[in-house]
C-alpha atoms as a PDB file:
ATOM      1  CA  UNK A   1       0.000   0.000   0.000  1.00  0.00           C
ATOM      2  CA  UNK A   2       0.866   3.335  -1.254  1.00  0.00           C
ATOM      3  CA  UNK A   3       0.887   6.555   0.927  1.00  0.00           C
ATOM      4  CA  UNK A   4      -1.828   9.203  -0.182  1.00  0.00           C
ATOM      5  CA  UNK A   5      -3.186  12.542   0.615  1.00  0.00           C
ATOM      6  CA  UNK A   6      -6.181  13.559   1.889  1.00  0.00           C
ATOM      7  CA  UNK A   7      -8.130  15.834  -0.620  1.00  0.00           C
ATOM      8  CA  UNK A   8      -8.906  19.493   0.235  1.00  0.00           C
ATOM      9  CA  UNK A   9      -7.170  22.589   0.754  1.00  0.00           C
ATOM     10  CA  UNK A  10      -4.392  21.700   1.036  1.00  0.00           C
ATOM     11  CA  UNK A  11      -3.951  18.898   0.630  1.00  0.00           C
ATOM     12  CA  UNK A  12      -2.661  16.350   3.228  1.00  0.00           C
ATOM     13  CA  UNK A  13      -0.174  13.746   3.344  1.00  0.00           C
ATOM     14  CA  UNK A  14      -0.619  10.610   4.894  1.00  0.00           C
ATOM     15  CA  UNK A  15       1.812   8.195   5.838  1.00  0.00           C
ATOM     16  CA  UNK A  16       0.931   4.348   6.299  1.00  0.00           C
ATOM     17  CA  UNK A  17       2.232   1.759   8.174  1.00  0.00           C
ATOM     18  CA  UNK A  18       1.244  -1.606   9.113  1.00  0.00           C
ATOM     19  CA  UNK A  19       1.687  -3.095  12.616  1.00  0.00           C
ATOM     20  CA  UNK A  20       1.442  -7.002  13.533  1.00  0.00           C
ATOM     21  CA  UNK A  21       0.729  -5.088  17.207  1.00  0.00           C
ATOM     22  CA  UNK A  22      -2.108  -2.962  16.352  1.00  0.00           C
ATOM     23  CA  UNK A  23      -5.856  -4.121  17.079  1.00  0.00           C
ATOM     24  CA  UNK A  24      -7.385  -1.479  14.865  1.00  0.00           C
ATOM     25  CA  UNK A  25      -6.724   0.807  12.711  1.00  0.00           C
ATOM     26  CA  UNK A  26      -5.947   4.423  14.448  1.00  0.00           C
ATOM     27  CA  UNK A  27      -4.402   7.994  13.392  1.00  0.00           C
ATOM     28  CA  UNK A  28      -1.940   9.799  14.578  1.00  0.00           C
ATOM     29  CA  UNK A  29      -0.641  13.310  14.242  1.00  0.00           C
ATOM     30  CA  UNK A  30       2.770  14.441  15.736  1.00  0.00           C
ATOM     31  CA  UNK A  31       2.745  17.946  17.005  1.00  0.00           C
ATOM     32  CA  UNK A  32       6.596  18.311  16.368  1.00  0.00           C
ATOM     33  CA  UNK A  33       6.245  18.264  12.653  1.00  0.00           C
ATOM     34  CA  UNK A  34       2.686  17.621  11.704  1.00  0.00           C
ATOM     35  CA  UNK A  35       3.487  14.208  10.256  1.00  0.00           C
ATOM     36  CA  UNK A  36      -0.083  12.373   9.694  1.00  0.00           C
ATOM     37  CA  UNK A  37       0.302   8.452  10.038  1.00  0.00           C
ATOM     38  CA  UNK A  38      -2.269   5.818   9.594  1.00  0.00           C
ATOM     39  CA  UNK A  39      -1.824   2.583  11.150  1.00  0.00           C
ATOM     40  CA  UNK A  40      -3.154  -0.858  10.430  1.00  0.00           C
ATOM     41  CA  UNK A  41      -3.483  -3.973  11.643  1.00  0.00           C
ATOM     42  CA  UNK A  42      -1.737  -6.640   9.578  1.00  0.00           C
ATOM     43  CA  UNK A  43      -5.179  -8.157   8.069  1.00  0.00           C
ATOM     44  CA  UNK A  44      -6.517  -4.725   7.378  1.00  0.00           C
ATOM     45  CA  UNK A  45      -8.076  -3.687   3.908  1.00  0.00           C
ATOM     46  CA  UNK A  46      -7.127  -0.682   1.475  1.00  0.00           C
ATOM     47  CA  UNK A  47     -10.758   0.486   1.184  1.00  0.00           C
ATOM     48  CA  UNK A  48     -11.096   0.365   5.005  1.00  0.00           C
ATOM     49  CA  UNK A  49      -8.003   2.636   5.883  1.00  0.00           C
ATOM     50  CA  UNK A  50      -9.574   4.840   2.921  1.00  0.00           C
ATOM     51  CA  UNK A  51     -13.028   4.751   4.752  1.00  0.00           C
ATOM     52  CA  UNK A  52     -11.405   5.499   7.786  1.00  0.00           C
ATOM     53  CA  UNK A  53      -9.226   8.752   6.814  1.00  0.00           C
ATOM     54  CA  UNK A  54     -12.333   9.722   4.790  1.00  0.00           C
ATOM     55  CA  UNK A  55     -14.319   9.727   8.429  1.00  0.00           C
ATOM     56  CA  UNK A  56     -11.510  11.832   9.923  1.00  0.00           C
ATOM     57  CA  UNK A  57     -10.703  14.126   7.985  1.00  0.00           C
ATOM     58  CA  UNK A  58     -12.064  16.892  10.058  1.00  0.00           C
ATOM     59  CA  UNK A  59     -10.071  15.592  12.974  1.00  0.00           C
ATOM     60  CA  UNK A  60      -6.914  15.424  11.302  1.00  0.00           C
ATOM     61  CA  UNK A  61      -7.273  18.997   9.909  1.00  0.00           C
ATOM     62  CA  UNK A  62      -7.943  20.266  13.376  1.00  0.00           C
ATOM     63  CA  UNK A  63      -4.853  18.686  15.243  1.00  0.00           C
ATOM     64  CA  UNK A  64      -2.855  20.286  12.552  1.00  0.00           C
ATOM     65  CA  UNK A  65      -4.417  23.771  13.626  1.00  0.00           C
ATOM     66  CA  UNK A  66      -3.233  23.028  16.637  1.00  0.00           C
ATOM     67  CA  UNK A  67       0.190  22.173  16.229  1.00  0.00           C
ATOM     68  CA  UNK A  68       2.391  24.865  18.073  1.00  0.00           C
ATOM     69  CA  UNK A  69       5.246  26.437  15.859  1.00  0.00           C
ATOM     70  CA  UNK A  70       8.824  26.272  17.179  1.00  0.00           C
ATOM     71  CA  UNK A  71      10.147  29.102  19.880  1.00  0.00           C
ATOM     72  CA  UNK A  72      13.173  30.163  18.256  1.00  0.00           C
ATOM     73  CA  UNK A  73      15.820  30.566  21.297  1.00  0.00           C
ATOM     74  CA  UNK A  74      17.223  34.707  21.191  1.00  0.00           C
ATOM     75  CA  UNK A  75      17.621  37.380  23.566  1.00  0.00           C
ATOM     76  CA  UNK A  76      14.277  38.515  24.846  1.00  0.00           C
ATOM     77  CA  UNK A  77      12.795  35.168  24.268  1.00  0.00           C
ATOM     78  CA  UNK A  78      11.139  32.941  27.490  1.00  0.00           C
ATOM     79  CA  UNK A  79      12.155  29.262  28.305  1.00  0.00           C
ATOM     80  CA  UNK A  80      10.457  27.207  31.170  1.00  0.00           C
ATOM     81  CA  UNK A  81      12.898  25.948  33.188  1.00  0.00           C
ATOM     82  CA  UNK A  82      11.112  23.037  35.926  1.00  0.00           C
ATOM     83  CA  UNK A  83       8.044  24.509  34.713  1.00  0.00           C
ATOM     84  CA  UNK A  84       9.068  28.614  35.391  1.00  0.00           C
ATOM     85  CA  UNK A  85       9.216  30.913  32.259  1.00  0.00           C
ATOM     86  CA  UNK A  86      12.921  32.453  32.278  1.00  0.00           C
ATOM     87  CA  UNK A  87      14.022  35.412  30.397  1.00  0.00           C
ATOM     88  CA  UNK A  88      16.736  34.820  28.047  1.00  0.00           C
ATOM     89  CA  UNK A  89      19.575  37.106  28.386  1.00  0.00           C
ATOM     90  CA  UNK A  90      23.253  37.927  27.673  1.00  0.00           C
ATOM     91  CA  UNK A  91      25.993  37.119  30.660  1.00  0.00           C
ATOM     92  CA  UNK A  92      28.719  39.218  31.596  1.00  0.00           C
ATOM     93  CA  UNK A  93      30.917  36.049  32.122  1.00  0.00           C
ATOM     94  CA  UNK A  94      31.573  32.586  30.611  1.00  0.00           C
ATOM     95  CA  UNK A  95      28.955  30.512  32.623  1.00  0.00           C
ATOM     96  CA  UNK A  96      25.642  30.010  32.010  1.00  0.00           C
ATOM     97  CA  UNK A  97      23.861  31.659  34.794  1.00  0.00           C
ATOM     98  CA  UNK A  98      20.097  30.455  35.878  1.00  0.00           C
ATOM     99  CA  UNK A  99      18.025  32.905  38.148  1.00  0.00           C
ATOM    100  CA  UNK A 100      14.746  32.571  39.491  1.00  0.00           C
ATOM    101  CA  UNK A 101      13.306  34.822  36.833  1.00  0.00           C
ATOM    102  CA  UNK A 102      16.183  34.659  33.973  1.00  0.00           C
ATOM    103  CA  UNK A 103      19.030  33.129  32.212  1.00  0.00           C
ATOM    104  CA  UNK A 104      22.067  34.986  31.389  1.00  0.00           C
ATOM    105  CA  UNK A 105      23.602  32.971  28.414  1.00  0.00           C
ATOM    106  CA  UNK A 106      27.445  33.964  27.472  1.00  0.00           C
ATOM    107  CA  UNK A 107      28.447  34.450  23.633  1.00  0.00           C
ATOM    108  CA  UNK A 108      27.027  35.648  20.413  1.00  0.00           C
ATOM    109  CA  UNK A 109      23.229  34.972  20.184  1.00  0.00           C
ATOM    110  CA  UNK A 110      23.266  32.263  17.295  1.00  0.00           C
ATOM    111  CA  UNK A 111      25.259  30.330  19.867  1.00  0.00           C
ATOM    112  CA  UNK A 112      22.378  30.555  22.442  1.00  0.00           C
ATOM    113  CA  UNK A 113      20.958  26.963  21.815  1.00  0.00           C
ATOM    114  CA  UNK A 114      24.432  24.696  22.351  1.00  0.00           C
ATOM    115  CA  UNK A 115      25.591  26.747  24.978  1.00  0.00           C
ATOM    116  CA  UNK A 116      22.162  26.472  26.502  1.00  0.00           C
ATOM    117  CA  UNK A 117      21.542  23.154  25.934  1.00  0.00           C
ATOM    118  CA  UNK A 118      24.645  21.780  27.179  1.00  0.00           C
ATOM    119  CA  UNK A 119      23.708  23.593  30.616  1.00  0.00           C
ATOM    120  CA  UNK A 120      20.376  22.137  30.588  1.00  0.00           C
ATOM    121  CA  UNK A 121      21.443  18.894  29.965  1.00  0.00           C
ATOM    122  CA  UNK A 122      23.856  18.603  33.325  1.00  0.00           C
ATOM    123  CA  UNK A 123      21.116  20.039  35.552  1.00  0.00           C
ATOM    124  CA  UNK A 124      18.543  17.498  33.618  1.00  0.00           C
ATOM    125  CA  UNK A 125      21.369  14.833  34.518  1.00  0.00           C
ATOM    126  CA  UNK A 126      21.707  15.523  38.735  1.00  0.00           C
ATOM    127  CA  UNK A 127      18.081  16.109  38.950  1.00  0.00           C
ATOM    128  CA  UNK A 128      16.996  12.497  37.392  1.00  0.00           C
ATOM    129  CA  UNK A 129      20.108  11.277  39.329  1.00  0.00           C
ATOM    130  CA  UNK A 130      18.936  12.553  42.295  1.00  0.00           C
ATOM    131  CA  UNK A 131      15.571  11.412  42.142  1.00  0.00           C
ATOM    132  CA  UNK A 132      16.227   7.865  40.262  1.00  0.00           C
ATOM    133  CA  UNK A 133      18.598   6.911  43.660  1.00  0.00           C
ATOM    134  CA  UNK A 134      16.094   7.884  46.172  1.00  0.00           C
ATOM    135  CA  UNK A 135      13.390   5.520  44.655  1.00  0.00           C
ATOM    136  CA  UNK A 136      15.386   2.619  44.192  1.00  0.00           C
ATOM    137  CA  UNK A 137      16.646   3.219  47.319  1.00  0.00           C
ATOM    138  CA  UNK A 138      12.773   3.024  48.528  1.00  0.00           C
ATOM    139  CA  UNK A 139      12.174  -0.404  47.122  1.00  0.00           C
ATOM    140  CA  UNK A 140      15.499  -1.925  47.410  1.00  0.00           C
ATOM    141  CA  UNK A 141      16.595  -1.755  44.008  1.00  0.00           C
ATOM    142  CA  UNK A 142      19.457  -0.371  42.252  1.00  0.00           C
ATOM    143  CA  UNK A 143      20.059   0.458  38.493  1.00  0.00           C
ATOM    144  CA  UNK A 144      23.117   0.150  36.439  1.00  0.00           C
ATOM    145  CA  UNK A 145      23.628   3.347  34.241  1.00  0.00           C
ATOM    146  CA  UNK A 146      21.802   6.438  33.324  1.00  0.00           C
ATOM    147  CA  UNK A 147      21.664   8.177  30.325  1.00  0.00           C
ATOM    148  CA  UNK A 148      20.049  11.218  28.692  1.00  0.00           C
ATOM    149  CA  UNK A 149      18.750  11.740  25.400  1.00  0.00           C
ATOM    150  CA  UNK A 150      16.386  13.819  23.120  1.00  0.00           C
ATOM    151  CA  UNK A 151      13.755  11.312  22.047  1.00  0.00           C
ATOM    152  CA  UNK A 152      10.369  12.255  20.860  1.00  0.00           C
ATOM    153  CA  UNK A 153       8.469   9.065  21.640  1.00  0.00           C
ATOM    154  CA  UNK A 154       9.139   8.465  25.010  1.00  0.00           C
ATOM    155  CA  UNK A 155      10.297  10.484  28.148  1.00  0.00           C
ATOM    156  CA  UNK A 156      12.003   7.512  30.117  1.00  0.00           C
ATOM    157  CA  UNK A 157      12.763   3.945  29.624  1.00  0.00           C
ATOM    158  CA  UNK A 158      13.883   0.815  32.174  1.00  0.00           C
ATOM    159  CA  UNK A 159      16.070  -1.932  30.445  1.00  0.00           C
ATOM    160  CA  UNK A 160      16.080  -5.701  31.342  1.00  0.00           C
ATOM    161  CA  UNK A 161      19.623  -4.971  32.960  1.00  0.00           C
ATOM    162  CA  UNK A 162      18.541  -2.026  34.966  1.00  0.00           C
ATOM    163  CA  UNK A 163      19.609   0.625  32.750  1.00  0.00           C
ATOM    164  CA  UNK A 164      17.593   3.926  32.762  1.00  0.00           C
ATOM    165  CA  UNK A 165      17.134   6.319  30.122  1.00  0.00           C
ATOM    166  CA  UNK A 166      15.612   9.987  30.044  1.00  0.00           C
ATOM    167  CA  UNK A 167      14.906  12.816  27.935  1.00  0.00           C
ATOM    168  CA  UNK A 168      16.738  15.648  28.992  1.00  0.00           C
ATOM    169  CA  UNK A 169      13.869  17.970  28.183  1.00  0.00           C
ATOM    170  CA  UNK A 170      12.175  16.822  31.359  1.00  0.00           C
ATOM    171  CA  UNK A 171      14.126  19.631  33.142  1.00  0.00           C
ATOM    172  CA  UNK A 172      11.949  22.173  30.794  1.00  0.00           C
ATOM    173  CA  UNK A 173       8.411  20.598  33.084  1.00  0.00           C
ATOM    174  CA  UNK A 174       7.591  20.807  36.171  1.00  0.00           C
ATOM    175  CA  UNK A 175       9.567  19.266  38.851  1.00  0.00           C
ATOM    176  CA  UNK A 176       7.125  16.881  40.081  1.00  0.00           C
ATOM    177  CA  UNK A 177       6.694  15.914  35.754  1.00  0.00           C
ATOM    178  CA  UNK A 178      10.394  14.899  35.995  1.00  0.00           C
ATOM    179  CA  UNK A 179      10.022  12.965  39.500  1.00  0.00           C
ATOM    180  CA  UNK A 180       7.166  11.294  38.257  1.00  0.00           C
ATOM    181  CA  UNK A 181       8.774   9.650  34.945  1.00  0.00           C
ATOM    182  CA  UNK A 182      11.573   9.068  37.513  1.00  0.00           C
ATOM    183  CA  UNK A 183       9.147   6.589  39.996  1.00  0.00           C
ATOM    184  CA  UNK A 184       7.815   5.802  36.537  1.00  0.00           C
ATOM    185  CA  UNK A 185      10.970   4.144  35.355  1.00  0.00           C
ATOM    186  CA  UNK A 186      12.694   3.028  38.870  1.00  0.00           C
ATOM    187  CA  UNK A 187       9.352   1.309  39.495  1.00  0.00           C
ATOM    188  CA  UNK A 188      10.037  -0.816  36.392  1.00  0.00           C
ATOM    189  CA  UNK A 189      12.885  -2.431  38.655  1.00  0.00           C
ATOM    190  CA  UNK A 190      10.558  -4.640  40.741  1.00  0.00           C
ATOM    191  CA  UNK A 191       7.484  -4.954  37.427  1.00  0.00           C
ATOM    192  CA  UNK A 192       8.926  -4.859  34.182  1.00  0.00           C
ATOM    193  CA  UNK A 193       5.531  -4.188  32.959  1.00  0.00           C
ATOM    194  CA  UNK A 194       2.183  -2.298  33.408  1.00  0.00           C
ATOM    195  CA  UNK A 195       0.549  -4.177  35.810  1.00  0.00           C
ATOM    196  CA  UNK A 196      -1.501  -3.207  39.003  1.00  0.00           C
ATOM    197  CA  UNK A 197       1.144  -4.514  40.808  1.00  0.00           C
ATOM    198  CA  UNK A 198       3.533  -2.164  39.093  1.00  0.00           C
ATOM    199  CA  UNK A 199       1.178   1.163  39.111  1.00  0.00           C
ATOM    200  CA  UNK A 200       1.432   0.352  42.822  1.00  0.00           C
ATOM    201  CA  UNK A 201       5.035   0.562  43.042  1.00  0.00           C
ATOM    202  CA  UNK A 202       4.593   3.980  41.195  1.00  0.00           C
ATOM    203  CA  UNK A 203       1.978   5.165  43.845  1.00  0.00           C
ATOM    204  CA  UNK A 204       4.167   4.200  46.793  1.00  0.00           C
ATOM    205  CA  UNK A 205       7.094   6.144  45.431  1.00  0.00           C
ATOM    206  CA  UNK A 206       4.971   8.915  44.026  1.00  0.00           C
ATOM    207  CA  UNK A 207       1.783   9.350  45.898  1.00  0.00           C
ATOM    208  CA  UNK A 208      -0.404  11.505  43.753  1.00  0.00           C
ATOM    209  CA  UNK A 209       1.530  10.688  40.395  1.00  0.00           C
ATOM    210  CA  UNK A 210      -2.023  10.814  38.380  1.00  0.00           C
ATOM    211  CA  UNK A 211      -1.341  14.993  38.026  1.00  0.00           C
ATOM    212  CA  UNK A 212       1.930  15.264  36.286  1.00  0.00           C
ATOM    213  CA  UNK A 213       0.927  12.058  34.082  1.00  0.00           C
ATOM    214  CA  UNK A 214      -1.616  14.056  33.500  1.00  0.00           C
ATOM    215  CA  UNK A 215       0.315  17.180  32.596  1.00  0.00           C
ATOM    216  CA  UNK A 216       2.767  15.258  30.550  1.00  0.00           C
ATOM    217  CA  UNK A 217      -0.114  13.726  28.493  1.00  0.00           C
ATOM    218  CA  UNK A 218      -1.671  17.156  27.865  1.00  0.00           C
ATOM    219  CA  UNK A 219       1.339  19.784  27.484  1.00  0.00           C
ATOM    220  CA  UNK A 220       4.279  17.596  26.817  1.00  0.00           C
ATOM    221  CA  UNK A 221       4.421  17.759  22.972  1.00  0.00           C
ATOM    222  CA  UNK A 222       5.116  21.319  23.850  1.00  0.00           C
ATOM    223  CA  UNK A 223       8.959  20.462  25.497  1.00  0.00           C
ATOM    224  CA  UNK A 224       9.702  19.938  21.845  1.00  0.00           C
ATOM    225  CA  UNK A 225       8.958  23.517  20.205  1.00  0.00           C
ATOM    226  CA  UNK A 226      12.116  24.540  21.624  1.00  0.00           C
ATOM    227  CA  UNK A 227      15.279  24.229  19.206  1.00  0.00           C
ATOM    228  CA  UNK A 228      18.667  23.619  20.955  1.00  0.00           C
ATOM    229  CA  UNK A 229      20.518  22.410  17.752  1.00  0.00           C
END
Protein backbone atom coordinates (compact mmCIF):
# COMPACT_ATOMS: atom_id res chain seq x y z
CA UNK A 1 0.00 0.00 0.00
CA UNK A 2 0.87 3.34 -1.25
CA UNK A 3 0.89 6.55 0.93
CA UNK A 4 -1.83 9.20 -0.18
CA UNK A 5 -3.19 12.54 0.62
CA UNK A 6 -6.18 13.56 1.89
CA UNK A 7 -8.13 15.83 -0.62
CA UNK A 8 -8.91 19.49 0.24
CA UNK A 9 -7.17 22.59 0.75
CA UNK A 10 -4.39 21.70 1.04
CA UNK A 11 -3.95 18.90 0.63
CA UNK A 12 -2.66 16.35 3.23
CA UNK A 13 -0.17 13.75 3.34
CA UNK A 14 -0.62 10.61 4.89
CA UNK A 15 1.81 8.20 5.84
CA UNK A 16 0.93 4.35 6.30
CA UNK A 17 2.23 1.76 8.17
CA UNK A 18 1.24 -1.61 9.11
CA UNK A 19 1.69 -3.09 12.62
CA UNK A 20 1.44 -7.00 13.53
CA UNK A 21 0.73 -5.09 17.21
CA UNK A 22 -2.11 -2.96 16.35
CA UNK A 23 -5.86 -4.12 17.08
CA UNK A 24 -7.39 -1.48 14.87
CA UNK A 25 -6.72 0.81 12.71
CA UNK A 26 -5.95 4.42 14.45
CA UNK A 27 -4.40 7.99 13.39
CA UNK A 28 -1.94 9.80 14.58
CA UNK A 29 -0.64 13.31 14.24
CA UNK A 30 2.77 14.44 15.74
CA UNK A 31 2.74 17.95 17.01
CA UNK A 32 6.60 18.31 16.37
CA UNK A 33 6.24 18.26 12.65
CA UNK A 34 2.69 17.62 11.70
CA UNK A 35 3.49 14.21 10.26
CA UNK A 36 -0.08 12.37 9.69
CA UNK A 37 0.30 8.45 10.04
CA UNK A 38 -2.27 5.82 9.59
CA UNK A 39 -1.82 2.58 11.15
CA UNK A 40 -3.15 -0.86 10.43
CA UNK A 41 -3.48 -3.97 11.64
CA UNK A 42 -1.74 -6.64 9.58
CA UNK A 43 -5.18 -8.16 8.07
CA UNK A 44 -6.52 -4.72 7.38
CA UNK A 45 -8.08 -3.69 3.91
CA UNK A 46 -7.13 -0.68 1.47
CA UNK A 47 -10.76 0.49 1.18
CA UNK A 48 -11.10 0.36 5.01
CA UNK A 49 -8.00 2.64 5.88
CA UNK A 50 -9.57 4.84 2.92
CA UNK A 51 -13.03 4.75 4.75
CA UNK A 52 -11.40 5.50 7.79
CA UNK A 53 -9.23 8.75 6.81
CA UNK A 54 -12.33 9.72 4.79
CA UNK A 55 -14.32 9.73 8.43
CA UNK A 56 -11.51 11.83 9.92
CA UNK A 57 -10.70 14.13 7.98
CA UNK A 58 -12.06 16.89 10.06
CA UNK A 59 -10.07 15.59 12.97
CA UNK A 60 -6.91 15.42 11.30
CA UNK A 61 -7.27 19.00 9.91
CA UNK A 62 -7.94 20.27 13.38
CA UNK A 63 -4.85 18.69 15.24
CA UNK A 64 -2.85 20.29 12.55
CA UNK A 65 -4.42 23.77 13.63
CA UNK A 66 -3.23 23.03 16.64
CA UNK A 67 0.19 22.17 16.23
CA UNK A 68 2.39 24.87 18.07
CA UNK A 69 5.25 26.44 15.86
CA UNK A 70 8.82 26.27 17.18
CA UNK A 71 10.15 29.10 19.88
CA UNK A 72 13.17 30.16 18.26
CA UNK A 73 15.82 30.57 21.30
CA UNK A 74 17.22 34.71 21.19
CA UNK A 75 17.62 37.38 23.57
CA UNK A 76 14.28 38.52 24.85
CA UNK A 77 12.80 35.17 24.27
CA UNK A 78 11.14 32.94 27.49
CA UNK A 79 12.16 29.26 28.30
CA UNK A 80 10.46 27.21 31.17
CA UNK A 81 12.90 25.95 33.19
CA UNK A 82 11.11 23.04 35.93
CA UNK A 83 8.04 24.51 34.71
CA UNK A 84 9.07 28.61 35.39
CA UNK A 85 9.22 30.91 32.26
CA UNK A 86 12.92 32.45 32.28
CA UNK A 87 14.02 35.41 30.40
CA UNK A 88 16.74 34.82 28.05
CA UNK A 89 19.57 37.11 28.39
CA UNK A 90 23.25 37.93 27.67
CA UNK A 91 25.99 37.12 30.66
CA UNK A 92 28.72 39.22 31.60
CA UNK A 93 30.92 36.05 32.12
CA UNK A 94 31.57 32.59 30.61
CA UNK A 95 28.95 30.51 32.62
CA UNK A 96 25.64 30.01 32.01
CA UNK A 97 23.86 31.66 34.79
CA UNK A 98 20.10 30.46 35.88
CA UNK A 99 18.03 32.90 38.15
CA UNK A 100 14.75 32.57 39.49
CA UNK A 101 13.31 34.82 36.83
CA UNK A 102 16.18 34.66 33.97
CA UNK A 103 19.03 33.13 32.21
CA UNK A 104 22.07 34.99 31.39
CA UNK A 105 23.60 32.97 28.41
CA UNK A 106 27.44 33.96 27.47
CA UNK A 107 28.45 34.45 23.63
CA UNK A 108 27.03 35.65 20.41
CA UNK A 109 23.23 34.97 20.18
CA UNK A 110 23.27 32.26 17.29
CA UNK A 111 25.26 30.33 19.87
CA UNK A 112 22.38 30.55 22.44
CA UNK A 113 20.96 26.96 21.82
CA UNK A 114 24.43 24.70 22.35
CA UNK A 115 25.59 26.75 24.98
CA UNK A 116 22.16 26.47 26.50
CA UNK A 117 21.54 23.15 25.93
CA UNK A 118 24.65 21.78 27.18
CA UNK A 119 23.71 23.59 30.62
CA UNK A 120 20.38 22.14 30.59
CA UNK A 121 21.44 18.89 29.96
CA UNK A 122 23.86 18.60 33.32
CA UNK A 123 21.12 20.04 35.55
CA UNK A 124 18.54 17.50 33.62
CA UNK A 125 21.37 14.83 34.52
CA UNK A 126 21.71 15.52 38.73
CA UNK A 127 18.08 16.11 38.95
CA UNK A 128 17.00 12.50 37.39
CA UNK A 129 20.11 11.28 39.33
CA UNK A 130 18.94 12.55 42.30
CA UNK A 131 15.57 11.41 42.14
CA UNK A 132 16.23 7.87 40.26
CA UNK A 133 18.60 6.91 43.66
CA UNK A 134 16.09 7.88 46.17
CA UNK A 135 13.39 5.52 44.66
CA UNK A 136 15.39 2.62 44.19
CA UNK A 137 16.65 3.22 47.32
CA UNK A 138 12.77 3.02 48.53
CA UNK A 139 12.17 -0.40 47.12
CA UNK A 140 15.50 -1.93 47.41
CA UNK A 141 16.60 -1.75 44.01
CA UNK A 142 19.46 -0.37 42.25
CA UNK A 143 20.06 0.46 38.49
CA UNK A 144 23.12 0.15 36.44
CA UNK A 145 23.63 3.35 34.24
CA UNK A 146 21.80 6.44 33.32
CA UNK A 147 21.66 8.18 30.32
CA UNK A 148 20.05 11.22 28.69
CA UNK A 149 18.75 11.74 25.40
CA UNK A 150 16.39 13.82 23.12
CA UNK A 151 13.76 11.31 22.05
CA UNK A 152 10.37 12.25 20.86
CA UNK A 153 8.47 9.06 21.64
CA UNK A 154 9.14 8.46 25.01
CA UNK A 155 10.30 10.48 28.15
CA UNK A 156 12.00 7.51 30.12
CA UNK A 157 12.76 3.95 29.62
CA UNK A 158 13.88 0.81 32.17
CA UNK A 159 16.07 -1.93 30.45
CA UNK A 160 16.08 -5.70 31.34
CA UNK A 161 19.62 -4.97 32.96
CA UNK A 162 18.54 -2.03 34.97
CA UNK A 163 19.61 0.62 32.75
CA UNK A 164 17.59 3.93 32.76
CA UNK A 165 17.13 6.32 30.12
CA UNK A 166 15.61 9.99 30.04
CA UNK A 167 14.91 12.82 27.93
CA UNK A 168 16.74 15.65 28.99
CA UNK A 169 13.87 17.97 28.18
CA UNK A 170 12.18 16.82 31.36
CA UNK A 171 14.13 19.63 33.14
CA UNK A 172 11.95 22.17 30.79
CA UNK A 173 8.41 20.60 33.08
CA UNK A 174 7.59 20.81 36.17
CA UNK A 175 9.57 19.27 38.85
CA UNK A 176 7.13 16.88 40.08
CA UNK A 177 6.69 15.91 35.75
CA UNK A 178 10.39 14.90 35.99
CA UNK A 179 10.02 12.97 39.50
CA UNK A 180 7.17 11.29 38.26
CA UNK A 181 8.77 9.65 34.94
CA UNK A 182 11.57 9.07 37.51
CA UNK A 183 9.15 6.59 40.00
CA UNK A 184 7.81 5.80 36.54
CA UNK A 185 10.97 4.14 35.36
CA UNK A 186 12.69 3.03 38.87
CA UNK A 187 9.35 1.31 39.49
CA UNK A 188 10.04 -0.82 36.39
CA UNK A 189 12.88 -2.43 38.66
CA UNK A 190 10.56 -4.64 40.74
CA UNK A 191 7.48 -4.95 37.43
CA UNK A 192 8.93 -4.86 34.18
CA UNK A 193 5.53 -4.19 32.96
CA UNK A 194 2.18 -2.30 33.41
CA UNK A 195 0.55 -4.18 35.81
CA UNK A 196 -1.50 -3.21 39.00
CA UNK A 197 1.14 -4.51 40.81
CA UNK A 198 3.53 -2.16 39.09
CA UNK A 199 1.18 1.16 39.11
CA UNK A 200 1.43 0.35 42.82
CA UNK A 201 5.04 0.56 43.04
CA UNK A 202 4.59 3.98 41.20
CA UNK A 203 1.98 5.17 43.84
CA UNK A 204 4.17 4.20 46.79
CA UNK A 205 7.09 6.14 45.43
CA UNK A 206 4.97 8.92 44.03
CA UNK A 207 1.78 9.35 45.90
CA UNK A 208 -0.40 11.51 43.75
CA UNK A 209 1.53 10.69 40.39
CA UNK A 210 -2.02 10.81 38.38
CA UNK A 211 -1.34 14.99 38.03
CA UNK A 212 1.93 15.26 36.29
CA UNK A 213 0.93 12.06 34.08
CA UNK A 214 -1.62 14.06 33.50
CA UNK A 215 0.32 17.18 32.60
CA UNK A 216 2.77 15.26 30.55
CA UNK A 217 -0.11 13.73 28.49
CA UNK A 218 -1.67 17.16 27.87
CA UNK A 219 1.34 19.78 27.48
CA UNK A 220 4.28 17.60 26.82
CA UNK A 221 4.42 17.76 22.97
CA UNK A 222 5.12 21.32 23.85
CA UNK A 223 8.96 20.46 25.50
CA UNK A 224 9.70 19.94 21.85
CA UNK A 225 8.96 23.52 20.20
CA UNK A 226 12.12 24.54 21.62
CA UNK A 227 15.28 24.23 19.21
CA UNK A 228 18.67 23.62 20.95
CA UNK A 229 20.52 22.41 17.75
Amino acid sequence: MEDWSLPGAPEIAVRFRRSARAKRISLRVSRLDGRVTLTLPRGAKEREAREFLALKAGWVRGQLADCLPEVALRFGAQLPLEGTPRLLEPASGRRVEIGAEAIAVPGPEEEIGARLGGALKTLARERLAAASTGYAARIGRSYSRLTLRDTRSRWGSCSSAGALMYSWRLILAPREVLEYVAAHEVAHLREMNHSAAFWAVVAELEPGYEAPRRWLRDHGSQLHRYRFA
